[in-house]
Each structure stands twice: as C-alpha cells, then as structure tokens.
PDB file of N, CA and C in Angstrom:
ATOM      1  N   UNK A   1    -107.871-141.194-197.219  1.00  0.00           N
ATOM      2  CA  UNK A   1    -108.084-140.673-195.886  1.00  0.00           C
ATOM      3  C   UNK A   1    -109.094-141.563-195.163  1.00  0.00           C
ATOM      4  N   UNK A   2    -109.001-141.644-194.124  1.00  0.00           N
ATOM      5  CA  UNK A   2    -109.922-142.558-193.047  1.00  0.00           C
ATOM      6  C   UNK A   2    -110.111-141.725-191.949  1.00  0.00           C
ATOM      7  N   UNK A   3    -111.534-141.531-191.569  1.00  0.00           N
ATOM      8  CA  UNK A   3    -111.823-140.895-190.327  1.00  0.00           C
ATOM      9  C   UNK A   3    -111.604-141.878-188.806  1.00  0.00           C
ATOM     10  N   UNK A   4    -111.274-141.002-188.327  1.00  0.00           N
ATOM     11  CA  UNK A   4    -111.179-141.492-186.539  1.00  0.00           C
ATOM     12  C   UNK A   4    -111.444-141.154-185.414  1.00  0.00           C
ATOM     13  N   UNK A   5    -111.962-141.095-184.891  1.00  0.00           N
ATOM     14  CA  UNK A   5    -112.931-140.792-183.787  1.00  0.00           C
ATOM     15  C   UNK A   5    -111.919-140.771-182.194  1.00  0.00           C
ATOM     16  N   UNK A   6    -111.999-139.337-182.178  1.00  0.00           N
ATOM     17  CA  UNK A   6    -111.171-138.903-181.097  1.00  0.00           C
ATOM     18  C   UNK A   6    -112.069-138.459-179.325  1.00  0.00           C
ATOM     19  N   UNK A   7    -112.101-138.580-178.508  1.00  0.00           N
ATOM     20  CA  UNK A   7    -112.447-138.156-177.623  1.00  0.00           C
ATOM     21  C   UNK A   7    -112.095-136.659-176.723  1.00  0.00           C
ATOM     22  N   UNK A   8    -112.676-135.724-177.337  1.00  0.00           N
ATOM     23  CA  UNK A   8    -111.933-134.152-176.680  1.00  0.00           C
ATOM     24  C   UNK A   8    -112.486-133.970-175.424  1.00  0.00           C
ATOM     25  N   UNK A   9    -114.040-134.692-175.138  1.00  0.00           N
ATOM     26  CA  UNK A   9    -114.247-133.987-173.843  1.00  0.00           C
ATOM     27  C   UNK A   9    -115.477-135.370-173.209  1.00  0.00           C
ATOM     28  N   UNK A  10    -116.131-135.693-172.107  1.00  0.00           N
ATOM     29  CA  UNK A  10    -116.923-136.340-171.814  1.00  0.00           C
ATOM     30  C   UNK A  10    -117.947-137.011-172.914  1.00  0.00           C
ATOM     31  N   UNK A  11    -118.426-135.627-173.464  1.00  0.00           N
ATOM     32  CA  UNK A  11    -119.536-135.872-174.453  1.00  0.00           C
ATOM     33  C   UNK A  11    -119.721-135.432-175.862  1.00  0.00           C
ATOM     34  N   UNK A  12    -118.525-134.762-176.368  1.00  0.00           N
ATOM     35  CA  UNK A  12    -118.210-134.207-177.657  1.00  0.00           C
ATOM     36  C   UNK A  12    -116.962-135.082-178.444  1.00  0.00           C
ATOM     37  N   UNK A  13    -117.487-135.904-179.107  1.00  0.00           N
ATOM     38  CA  UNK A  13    -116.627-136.885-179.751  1.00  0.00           C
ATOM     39  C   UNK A  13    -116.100-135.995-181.261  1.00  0.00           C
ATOM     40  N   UNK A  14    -114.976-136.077-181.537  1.00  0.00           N
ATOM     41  CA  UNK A  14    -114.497-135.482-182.911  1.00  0.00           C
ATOM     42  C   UNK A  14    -114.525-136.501-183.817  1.00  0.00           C
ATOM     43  N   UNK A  15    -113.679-135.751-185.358  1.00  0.00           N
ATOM     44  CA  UNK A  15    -113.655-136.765-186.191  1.00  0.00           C
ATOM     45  C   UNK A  15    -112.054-136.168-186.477  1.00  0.00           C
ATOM     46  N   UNK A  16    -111.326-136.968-186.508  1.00  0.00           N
ATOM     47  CA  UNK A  16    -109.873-136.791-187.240  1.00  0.00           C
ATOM     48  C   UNK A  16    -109.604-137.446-188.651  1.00  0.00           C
ATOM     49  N   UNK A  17    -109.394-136.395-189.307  1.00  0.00           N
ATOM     50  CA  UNK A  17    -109.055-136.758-190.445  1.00  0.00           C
ATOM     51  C   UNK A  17    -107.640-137.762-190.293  1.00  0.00           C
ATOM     52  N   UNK A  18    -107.084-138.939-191.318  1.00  0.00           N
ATOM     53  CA  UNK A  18    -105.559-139.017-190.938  1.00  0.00           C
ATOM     54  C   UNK A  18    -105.367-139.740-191.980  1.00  0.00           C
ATOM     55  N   UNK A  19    -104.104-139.707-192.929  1.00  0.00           N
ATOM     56  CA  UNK A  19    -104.039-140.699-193.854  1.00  0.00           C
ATOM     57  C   UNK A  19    -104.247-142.403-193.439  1.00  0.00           C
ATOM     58  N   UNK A  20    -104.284-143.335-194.372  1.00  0.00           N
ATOM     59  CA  UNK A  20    -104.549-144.397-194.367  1.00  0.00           C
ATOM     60  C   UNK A  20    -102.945-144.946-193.717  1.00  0.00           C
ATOM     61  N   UNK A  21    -103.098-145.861-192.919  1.00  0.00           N
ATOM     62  CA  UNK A  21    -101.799-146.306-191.951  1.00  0.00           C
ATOM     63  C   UNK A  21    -101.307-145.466-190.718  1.00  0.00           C
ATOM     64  N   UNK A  22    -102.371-145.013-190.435  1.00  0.00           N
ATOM     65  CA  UNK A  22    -101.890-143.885-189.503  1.00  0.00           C
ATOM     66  C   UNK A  22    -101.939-144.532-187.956  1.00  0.00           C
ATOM     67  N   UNK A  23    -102.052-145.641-187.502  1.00  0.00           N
ATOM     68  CA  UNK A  23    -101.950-146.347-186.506  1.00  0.00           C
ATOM     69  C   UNK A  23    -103.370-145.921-186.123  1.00  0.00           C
ATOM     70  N   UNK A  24    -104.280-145.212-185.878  1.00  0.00           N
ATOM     71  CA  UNK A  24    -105.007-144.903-184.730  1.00  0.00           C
ATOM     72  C   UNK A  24    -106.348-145.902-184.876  1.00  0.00           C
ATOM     73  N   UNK A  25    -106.559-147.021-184.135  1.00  0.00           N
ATOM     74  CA  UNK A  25    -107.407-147.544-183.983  1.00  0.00           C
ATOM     75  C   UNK A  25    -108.830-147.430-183.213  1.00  0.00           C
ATOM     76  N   UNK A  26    -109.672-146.735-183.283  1.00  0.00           N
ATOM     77  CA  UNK A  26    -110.703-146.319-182.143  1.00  0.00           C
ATOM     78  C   UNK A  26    -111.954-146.185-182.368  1.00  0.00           C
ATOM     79  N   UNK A  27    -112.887-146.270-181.390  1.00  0.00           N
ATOM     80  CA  UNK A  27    -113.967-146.572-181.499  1.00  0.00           C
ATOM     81  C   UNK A  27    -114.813-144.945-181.594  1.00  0.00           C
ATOM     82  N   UNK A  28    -115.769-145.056-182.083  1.00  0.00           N
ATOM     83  CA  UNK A  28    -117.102-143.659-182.332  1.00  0.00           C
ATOM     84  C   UNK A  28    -117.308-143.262-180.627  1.00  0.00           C
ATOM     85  N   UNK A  29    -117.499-143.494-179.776  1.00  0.00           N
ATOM     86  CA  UNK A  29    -117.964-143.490-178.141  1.00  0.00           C
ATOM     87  C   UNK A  29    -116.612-144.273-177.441  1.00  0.00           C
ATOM     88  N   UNK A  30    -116.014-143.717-177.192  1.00  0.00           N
ATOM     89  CA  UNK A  30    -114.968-144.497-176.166  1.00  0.00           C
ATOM     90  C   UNK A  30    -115.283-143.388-174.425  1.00  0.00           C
ATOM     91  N   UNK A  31    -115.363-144.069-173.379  1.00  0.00           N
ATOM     92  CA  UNK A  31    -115.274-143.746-172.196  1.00  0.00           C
ATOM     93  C   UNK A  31    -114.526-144.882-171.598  1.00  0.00           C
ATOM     94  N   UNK A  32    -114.372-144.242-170.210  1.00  0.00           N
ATOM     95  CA  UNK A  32    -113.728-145.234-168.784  1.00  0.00           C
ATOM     96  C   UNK A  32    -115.112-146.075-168.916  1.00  0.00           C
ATOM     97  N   UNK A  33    -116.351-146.068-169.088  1.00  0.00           N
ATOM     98  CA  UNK A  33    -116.910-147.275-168.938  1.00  0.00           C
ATOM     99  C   UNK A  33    -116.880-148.433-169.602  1.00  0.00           C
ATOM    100  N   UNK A  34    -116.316-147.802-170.802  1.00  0.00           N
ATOM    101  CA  UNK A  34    -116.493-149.039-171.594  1.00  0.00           C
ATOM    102  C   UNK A  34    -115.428-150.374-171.344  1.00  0.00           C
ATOM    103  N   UNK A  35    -115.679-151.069-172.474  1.00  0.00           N
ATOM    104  CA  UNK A  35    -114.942-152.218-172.239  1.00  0.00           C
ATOM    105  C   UNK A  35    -113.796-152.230-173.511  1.00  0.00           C
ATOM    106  N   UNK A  36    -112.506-152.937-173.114  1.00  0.00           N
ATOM    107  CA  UNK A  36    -111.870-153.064-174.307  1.00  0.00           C
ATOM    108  C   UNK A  36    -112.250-153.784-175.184  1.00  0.00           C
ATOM    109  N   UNK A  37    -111.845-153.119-176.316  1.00  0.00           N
ATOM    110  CA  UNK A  37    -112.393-154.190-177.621  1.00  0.00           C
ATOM    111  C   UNK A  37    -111.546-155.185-177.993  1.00  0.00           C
ATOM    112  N   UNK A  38    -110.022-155.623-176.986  1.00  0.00           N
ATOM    113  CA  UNK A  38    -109.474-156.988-177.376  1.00  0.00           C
ATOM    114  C   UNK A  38    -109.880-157.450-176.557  1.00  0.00           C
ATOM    115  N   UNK A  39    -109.770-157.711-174.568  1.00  0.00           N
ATOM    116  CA  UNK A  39    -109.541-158.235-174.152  1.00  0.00           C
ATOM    117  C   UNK A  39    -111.700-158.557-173.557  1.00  0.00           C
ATOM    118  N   UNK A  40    -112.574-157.443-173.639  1.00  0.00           N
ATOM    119  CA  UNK A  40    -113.719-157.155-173.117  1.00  0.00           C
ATOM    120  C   UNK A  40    -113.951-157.251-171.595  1.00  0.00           C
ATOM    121  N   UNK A  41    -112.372-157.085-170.538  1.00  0.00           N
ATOM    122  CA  UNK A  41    -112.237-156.893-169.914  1.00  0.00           C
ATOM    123  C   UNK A  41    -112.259-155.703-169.249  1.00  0.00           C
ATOM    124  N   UNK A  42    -112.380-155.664-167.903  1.00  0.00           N
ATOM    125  CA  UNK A  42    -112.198-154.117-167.243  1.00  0.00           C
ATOM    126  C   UNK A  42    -112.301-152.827-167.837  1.00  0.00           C
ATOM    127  N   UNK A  43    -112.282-151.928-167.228  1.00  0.00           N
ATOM    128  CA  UNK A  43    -112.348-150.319-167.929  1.00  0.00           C
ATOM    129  C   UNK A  43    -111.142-149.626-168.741  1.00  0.00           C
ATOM    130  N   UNK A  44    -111.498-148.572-169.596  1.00  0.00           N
ATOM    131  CA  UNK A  44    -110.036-147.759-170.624  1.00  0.00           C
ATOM    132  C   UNK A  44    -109.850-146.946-169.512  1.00  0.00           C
ATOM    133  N   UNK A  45    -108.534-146.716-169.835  1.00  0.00           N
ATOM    134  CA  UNK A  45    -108.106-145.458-169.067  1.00  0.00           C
ATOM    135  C   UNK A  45    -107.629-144.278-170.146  1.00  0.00           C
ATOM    136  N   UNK A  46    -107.463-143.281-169.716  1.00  0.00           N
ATOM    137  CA  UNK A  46    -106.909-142.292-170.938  1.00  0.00           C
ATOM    138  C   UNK A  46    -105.587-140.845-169.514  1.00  0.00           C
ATOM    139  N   UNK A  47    -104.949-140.865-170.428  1.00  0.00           N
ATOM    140  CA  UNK A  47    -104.289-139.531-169.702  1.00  0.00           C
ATOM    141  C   UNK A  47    -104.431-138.583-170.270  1.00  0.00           C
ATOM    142  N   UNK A  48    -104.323-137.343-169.394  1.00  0.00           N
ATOM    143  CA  UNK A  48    -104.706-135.949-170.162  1.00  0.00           C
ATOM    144  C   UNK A  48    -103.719-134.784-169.650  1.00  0.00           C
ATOM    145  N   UNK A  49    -103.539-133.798-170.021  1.00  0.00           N
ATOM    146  CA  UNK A  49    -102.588-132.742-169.463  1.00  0.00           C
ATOM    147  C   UNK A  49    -103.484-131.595-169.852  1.00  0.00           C
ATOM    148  N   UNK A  50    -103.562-130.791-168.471  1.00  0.00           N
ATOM    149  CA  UNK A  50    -104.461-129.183-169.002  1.00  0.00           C
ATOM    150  C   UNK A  50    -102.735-128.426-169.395  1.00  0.00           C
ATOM    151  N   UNK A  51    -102.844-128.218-170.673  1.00  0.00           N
ATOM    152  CA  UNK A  51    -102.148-127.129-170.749  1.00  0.00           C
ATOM    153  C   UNK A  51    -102.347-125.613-171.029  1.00  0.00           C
ATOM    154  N   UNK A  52    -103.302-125.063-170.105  1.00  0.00           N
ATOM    155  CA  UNK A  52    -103.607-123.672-169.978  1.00  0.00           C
ATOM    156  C   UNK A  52    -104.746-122.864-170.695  1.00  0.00           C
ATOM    157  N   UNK A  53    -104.620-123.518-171.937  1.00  0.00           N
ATOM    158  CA  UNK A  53    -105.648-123.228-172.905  1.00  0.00           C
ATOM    159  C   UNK A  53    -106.636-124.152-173.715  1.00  0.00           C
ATOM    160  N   UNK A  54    -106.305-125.341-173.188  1.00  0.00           N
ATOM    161  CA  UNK A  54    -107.566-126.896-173.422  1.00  0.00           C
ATOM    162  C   UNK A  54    -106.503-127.945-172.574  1.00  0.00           C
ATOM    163  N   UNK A  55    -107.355-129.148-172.446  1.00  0.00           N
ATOM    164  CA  UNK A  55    -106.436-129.965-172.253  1.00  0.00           C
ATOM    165  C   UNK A  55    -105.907-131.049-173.506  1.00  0.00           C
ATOM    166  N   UNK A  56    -105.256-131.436-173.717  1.00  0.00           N
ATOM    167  CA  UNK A  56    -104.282-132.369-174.584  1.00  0.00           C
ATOM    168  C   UNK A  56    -104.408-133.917-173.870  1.00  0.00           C
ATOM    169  N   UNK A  57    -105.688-134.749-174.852  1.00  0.00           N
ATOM    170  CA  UNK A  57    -105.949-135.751-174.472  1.00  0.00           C
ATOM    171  C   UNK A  57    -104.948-136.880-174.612  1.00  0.00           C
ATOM    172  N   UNK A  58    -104.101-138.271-174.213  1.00  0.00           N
ATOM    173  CA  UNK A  58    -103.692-139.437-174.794  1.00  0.00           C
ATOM    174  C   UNK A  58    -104.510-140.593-175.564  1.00  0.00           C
ATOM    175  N   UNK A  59    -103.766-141.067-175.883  1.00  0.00           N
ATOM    176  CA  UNK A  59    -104.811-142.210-176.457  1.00  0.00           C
ATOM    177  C   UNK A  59    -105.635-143.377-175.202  1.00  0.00           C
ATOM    178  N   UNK A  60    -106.772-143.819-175.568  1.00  0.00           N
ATOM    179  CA  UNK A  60    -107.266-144.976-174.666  1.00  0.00           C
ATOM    180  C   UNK A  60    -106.337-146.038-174.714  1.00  0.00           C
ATOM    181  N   UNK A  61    -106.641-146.759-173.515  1.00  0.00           N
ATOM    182  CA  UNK A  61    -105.527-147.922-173.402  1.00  0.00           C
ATOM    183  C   UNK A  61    -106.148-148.696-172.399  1.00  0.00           C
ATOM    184  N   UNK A  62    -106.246-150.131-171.981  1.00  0.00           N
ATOM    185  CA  UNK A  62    -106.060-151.253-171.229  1.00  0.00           C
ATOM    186  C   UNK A  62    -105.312-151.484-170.467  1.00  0.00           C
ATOM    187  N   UNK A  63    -105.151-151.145-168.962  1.00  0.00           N
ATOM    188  CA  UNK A  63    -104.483-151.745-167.909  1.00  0.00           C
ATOM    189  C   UNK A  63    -104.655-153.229-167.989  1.00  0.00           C
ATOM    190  N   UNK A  64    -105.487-153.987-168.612  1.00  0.00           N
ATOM    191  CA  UNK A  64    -105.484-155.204-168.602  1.00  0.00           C
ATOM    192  C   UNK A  64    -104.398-156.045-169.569  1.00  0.00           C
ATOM    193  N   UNK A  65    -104.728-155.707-170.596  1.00  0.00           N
ATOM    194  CA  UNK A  65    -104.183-156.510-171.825  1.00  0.00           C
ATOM    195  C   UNK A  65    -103.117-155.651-172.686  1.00  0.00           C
ATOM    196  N   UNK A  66    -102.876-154.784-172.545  1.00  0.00           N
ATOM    197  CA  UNK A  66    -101.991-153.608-172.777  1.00  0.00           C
ATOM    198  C   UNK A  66    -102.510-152.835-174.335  1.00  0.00           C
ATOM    199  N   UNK A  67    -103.864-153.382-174.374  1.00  0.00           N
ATOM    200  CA  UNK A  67    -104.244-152.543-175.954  1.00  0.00           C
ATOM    201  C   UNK A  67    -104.241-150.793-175.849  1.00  0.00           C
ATOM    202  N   UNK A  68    -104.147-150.543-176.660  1.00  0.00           N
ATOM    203  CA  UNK A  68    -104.090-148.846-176.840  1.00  0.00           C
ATOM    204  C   UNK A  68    -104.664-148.592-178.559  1.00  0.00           C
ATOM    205  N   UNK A  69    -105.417-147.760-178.639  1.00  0.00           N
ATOM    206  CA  UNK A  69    -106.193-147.122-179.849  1.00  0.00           C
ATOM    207  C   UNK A  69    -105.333-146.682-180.480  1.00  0.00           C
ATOM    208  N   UNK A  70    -104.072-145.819-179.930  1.00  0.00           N
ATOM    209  CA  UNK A  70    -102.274-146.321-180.764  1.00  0.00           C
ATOM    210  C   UNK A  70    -101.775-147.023-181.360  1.00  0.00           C
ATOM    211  N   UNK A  71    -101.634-147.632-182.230  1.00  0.00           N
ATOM    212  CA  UNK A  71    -100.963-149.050-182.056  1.00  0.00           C
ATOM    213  C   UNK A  71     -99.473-148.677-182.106  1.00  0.00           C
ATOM    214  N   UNK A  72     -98.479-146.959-182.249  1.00  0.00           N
ATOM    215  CA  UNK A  72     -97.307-146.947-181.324  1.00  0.00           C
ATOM    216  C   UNK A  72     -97.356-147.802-180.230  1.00  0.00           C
ATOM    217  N   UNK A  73     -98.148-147.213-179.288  1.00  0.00           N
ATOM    218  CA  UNK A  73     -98.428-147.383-177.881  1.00  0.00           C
ATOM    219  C   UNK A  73     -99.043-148.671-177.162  1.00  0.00           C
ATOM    220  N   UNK A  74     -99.520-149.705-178.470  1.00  0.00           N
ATOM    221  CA  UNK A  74    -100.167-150.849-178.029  1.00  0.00           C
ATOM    222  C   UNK A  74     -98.841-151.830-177.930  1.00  0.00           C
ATOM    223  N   UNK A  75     -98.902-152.719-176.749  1.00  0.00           N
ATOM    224  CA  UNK A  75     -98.064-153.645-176.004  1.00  0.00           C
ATOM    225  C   UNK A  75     -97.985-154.747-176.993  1.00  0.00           C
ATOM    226  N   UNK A  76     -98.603-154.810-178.218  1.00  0.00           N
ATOM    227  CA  UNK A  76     -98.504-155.737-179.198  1.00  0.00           C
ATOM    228  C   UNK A  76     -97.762-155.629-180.733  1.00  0.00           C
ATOM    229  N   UNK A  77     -97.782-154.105-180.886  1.00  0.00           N
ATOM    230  CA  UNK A  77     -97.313-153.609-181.577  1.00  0.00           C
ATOM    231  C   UNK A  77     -96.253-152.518-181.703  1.00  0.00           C
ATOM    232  N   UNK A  78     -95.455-152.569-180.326  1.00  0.00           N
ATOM    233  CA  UNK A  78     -94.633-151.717-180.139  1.00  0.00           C
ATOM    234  C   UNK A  78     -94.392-150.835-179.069  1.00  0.00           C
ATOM    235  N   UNK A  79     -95.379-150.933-178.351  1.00  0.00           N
ATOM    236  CA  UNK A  79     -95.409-150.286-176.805  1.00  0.00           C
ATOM    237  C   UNK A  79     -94.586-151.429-175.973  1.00  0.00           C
ATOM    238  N   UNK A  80     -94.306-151.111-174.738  1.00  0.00           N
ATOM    239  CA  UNK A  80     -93.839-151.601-173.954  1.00  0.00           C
ATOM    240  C   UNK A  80     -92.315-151.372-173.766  1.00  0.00           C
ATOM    241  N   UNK A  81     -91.696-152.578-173.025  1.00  0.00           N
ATOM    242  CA  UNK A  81     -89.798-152.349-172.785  1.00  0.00           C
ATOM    243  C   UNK A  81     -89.626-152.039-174.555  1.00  0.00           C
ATOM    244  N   UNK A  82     -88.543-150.873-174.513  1.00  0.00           N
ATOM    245  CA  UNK A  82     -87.843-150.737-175.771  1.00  0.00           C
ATOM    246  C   UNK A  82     -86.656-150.892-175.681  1.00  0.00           C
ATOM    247  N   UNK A  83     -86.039-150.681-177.077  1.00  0.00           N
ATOM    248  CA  UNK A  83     -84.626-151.375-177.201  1.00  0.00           C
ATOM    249  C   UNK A  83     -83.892-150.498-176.221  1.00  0.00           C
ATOM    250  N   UNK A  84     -83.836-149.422-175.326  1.00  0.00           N
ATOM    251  CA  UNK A  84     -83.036-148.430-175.011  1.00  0.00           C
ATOM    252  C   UNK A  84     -83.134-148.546-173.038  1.00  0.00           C
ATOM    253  N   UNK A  85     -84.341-149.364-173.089  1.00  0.00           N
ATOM    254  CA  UNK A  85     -84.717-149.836-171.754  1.00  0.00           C
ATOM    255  C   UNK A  85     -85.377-148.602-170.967  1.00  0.00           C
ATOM    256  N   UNK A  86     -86.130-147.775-171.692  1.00  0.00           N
ATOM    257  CA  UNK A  86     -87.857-147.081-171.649  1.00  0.00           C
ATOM    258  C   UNK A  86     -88.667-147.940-171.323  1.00  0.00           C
ATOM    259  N   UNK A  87     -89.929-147.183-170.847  1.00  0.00           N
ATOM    260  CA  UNK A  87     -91.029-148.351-171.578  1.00  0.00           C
ATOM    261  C   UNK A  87     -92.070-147.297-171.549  1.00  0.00           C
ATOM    262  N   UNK A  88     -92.413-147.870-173.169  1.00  0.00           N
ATOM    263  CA  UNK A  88     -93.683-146.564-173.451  1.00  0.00           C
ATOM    264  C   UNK A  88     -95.659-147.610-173.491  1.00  0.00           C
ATOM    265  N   UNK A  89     -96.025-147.053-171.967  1.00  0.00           N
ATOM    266  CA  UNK A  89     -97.430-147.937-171.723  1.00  0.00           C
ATOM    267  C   UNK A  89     -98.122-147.217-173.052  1.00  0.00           C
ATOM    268  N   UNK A  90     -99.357-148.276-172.618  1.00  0.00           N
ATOM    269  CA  UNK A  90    -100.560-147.797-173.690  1.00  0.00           C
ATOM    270  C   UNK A  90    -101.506-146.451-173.556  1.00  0.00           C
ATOM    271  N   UNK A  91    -101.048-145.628-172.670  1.00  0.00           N
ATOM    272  CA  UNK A  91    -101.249-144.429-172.627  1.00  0.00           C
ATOM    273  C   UNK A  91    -100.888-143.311-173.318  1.00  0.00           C
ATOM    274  N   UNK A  92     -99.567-143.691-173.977  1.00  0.00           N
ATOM    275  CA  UNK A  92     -98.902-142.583-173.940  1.00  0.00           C
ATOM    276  C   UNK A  92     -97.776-142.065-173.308  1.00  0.00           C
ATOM    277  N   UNK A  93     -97.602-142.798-172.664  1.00  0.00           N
ATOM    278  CA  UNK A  93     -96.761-142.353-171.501  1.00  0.00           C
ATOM    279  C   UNK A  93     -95.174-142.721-171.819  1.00  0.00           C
ATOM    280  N   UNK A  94     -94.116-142.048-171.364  1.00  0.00           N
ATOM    281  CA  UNK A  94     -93.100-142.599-171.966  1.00  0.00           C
ATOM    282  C   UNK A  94     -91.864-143.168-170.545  1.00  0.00           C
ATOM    283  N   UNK A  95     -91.990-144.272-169.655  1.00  0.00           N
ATOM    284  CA  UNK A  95     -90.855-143.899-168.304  1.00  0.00           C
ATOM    285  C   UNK A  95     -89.201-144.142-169.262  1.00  0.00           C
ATOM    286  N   UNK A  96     -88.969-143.184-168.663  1.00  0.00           N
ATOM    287  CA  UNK A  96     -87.125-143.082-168.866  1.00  0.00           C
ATOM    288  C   UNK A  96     -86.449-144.683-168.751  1.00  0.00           C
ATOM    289  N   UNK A  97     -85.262-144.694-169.077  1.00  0.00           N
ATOM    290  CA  UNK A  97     -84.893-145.785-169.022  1.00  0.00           C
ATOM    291  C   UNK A  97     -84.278-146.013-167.824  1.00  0.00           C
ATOM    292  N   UNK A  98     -83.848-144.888-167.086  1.00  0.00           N
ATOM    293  CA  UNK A  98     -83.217-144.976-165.818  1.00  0.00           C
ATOM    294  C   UNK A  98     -84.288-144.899-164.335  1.00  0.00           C
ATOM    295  N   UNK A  99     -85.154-144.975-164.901  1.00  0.00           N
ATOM    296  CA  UNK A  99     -86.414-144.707-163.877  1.00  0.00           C
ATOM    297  C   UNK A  99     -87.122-146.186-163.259  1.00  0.00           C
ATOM    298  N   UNK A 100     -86.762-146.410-161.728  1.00  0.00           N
ATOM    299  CA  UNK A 100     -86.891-147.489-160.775  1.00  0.00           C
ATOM    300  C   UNK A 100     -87.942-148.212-161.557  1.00  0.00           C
ATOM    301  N   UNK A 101     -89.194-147.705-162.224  1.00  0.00           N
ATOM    302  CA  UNK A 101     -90.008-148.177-162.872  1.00  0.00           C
ATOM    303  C   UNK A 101     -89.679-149.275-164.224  1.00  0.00           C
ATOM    304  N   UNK A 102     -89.151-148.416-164.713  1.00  0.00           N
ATOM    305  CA  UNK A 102     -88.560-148.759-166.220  1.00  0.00           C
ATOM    306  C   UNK A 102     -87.693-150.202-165.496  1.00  0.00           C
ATOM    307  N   UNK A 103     -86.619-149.819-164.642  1.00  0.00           N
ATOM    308  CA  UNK A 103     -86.049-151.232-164.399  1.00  0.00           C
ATOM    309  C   UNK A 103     -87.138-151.970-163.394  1.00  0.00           C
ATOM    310  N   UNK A 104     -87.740-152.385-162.925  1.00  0.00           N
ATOM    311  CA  UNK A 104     -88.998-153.120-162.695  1.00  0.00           C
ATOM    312  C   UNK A 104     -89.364-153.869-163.401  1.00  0.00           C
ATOM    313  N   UNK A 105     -89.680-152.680-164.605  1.00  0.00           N
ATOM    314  CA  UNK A 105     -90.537-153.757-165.688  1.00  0.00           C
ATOM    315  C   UNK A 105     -89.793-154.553-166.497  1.00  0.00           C
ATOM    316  N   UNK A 106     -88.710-153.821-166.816  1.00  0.00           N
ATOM    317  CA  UNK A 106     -87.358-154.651-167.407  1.00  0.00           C
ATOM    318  C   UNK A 106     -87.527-156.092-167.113  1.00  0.00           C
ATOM    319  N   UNK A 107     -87.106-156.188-165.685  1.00  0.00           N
ATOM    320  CA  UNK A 107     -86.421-157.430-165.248  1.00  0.00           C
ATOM    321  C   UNK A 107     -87.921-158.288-164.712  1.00  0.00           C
ATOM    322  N   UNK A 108     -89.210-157.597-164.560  1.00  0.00           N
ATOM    323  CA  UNK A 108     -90.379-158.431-165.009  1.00  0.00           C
ATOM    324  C   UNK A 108     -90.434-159.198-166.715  1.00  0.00           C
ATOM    325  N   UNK A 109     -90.411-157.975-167.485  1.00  0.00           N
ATOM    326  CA  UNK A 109     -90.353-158.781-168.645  1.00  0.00           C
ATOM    327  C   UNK A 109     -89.061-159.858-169.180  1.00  0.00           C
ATOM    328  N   UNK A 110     -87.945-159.732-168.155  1.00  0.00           N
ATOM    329  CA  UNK A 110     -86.782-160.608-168.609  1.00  0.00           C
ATOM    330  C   UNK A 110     -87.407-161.894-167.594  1.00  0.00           C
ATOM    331  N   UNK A 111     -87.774-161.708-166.578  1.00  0.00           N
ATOM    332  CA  UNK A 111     -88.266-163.309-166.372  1.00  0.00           C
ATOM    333  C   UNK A 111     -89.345-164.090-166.942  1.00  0.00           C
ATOM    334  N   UNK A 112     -90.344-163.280-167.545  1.00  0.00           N
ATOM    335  CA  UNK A 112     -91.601-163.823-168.160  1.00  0.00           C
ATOM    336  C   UNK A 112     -91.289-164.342-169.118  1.00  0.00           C
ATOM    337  N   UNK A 113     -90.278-163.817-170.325  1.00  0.00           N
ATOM    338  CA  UNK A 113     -89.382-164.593-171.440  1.00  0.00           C
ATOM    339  C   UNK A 113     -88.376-165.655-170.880  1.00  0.00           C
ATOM    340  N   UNK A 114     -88.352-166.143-169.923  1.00  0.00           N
ATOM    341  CA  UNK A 114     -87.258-167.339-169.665  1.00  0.00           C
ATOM    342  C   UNK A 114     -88.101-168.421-168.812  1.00  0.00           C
TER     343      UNK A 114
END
C-alpha cells in the first residue's frame, strides 16, 4: 500500500490509502497556487461537482503541459485524443467524441503529428 495525498477542501488535506500502481501521483499541499511539478509553469487547476451532500473533487492537472496527478488523465500517459475520438483532459473531464470540441482537438492534434 502507498499513501496519497488527496485534496478534500482548501485546507484539510487527506491521506488515501491505494494499492501500489494505482496511477495517482500527488503532492502533500497541492493548491491553484502552486506550480506544476513537470513543467514549474503556471497554476493547477482542479474540477469539482457539489453533489448535494459534499462535493466530489477531480484530480489536479496543468493547462500548460497537460500533467495530471492521474496518470489515466495525464496527456503523457493516456489522457488526451482517444482511439474513439473523445478526449479525456487532465482534469478529469471526459468531451464526447461528437462534441465540436473533441473534433477541434482532433484535427489540432492531426496537424501537430504531420
């Protein structure tokens, strides 16, 4: 088991238990101020949803460099355009494959590869 350090609220950091390989990469103190730990660029962002009875945090992630404390969700390891033509950011987030967005990024990432 390996502990991991989750963010539930501004100032109450958890500890998650999770087996060993469990993707979650993250730091003891993560906020929007900080800096990423690949790129030491710009601020994390995180998404959240109140669902009625707490809110349900996402993982941190990089608008810059596409890292995510995920590594599902990190742009290096599996985030981004998928085979089905989704694209799941480093948030968490999942856009449809039919969604103006999703083809955007598509045909961004088909010119950056050519």
């Amino acid at each position: 088991m390996t502990k991991d350090y989750a963010q539930t609220s501004d100032s109450h950091p958890i500890v998650a238990e999770q087996q060993s390989g469990g993707g979650m990469r993250t730091h003891e103190t993560m906020t929007e101020e900080g800096v990423c730990p690949r790129c030491n660029e710009g601020e994390l962002y995180q998404d959240s949803a109140d669902v009625g009875v707490g809110i349900i945090y996402g993982p941190w992630g990089c608008p810059c460099c596409g890292w995510s404390e995920s590594e599902r969700y990190d742009l290096e390891f599996g985030g981004g355009l998928q085979e089905n033509g989704s694209y799941l950011d480093p948030y968490g987030g999942l856009t449809p494959a039919g969604n103006p967005i999703a083809k955007m990024l598509a045909r961004e990432e088909k010119t950056m590869s050519t």
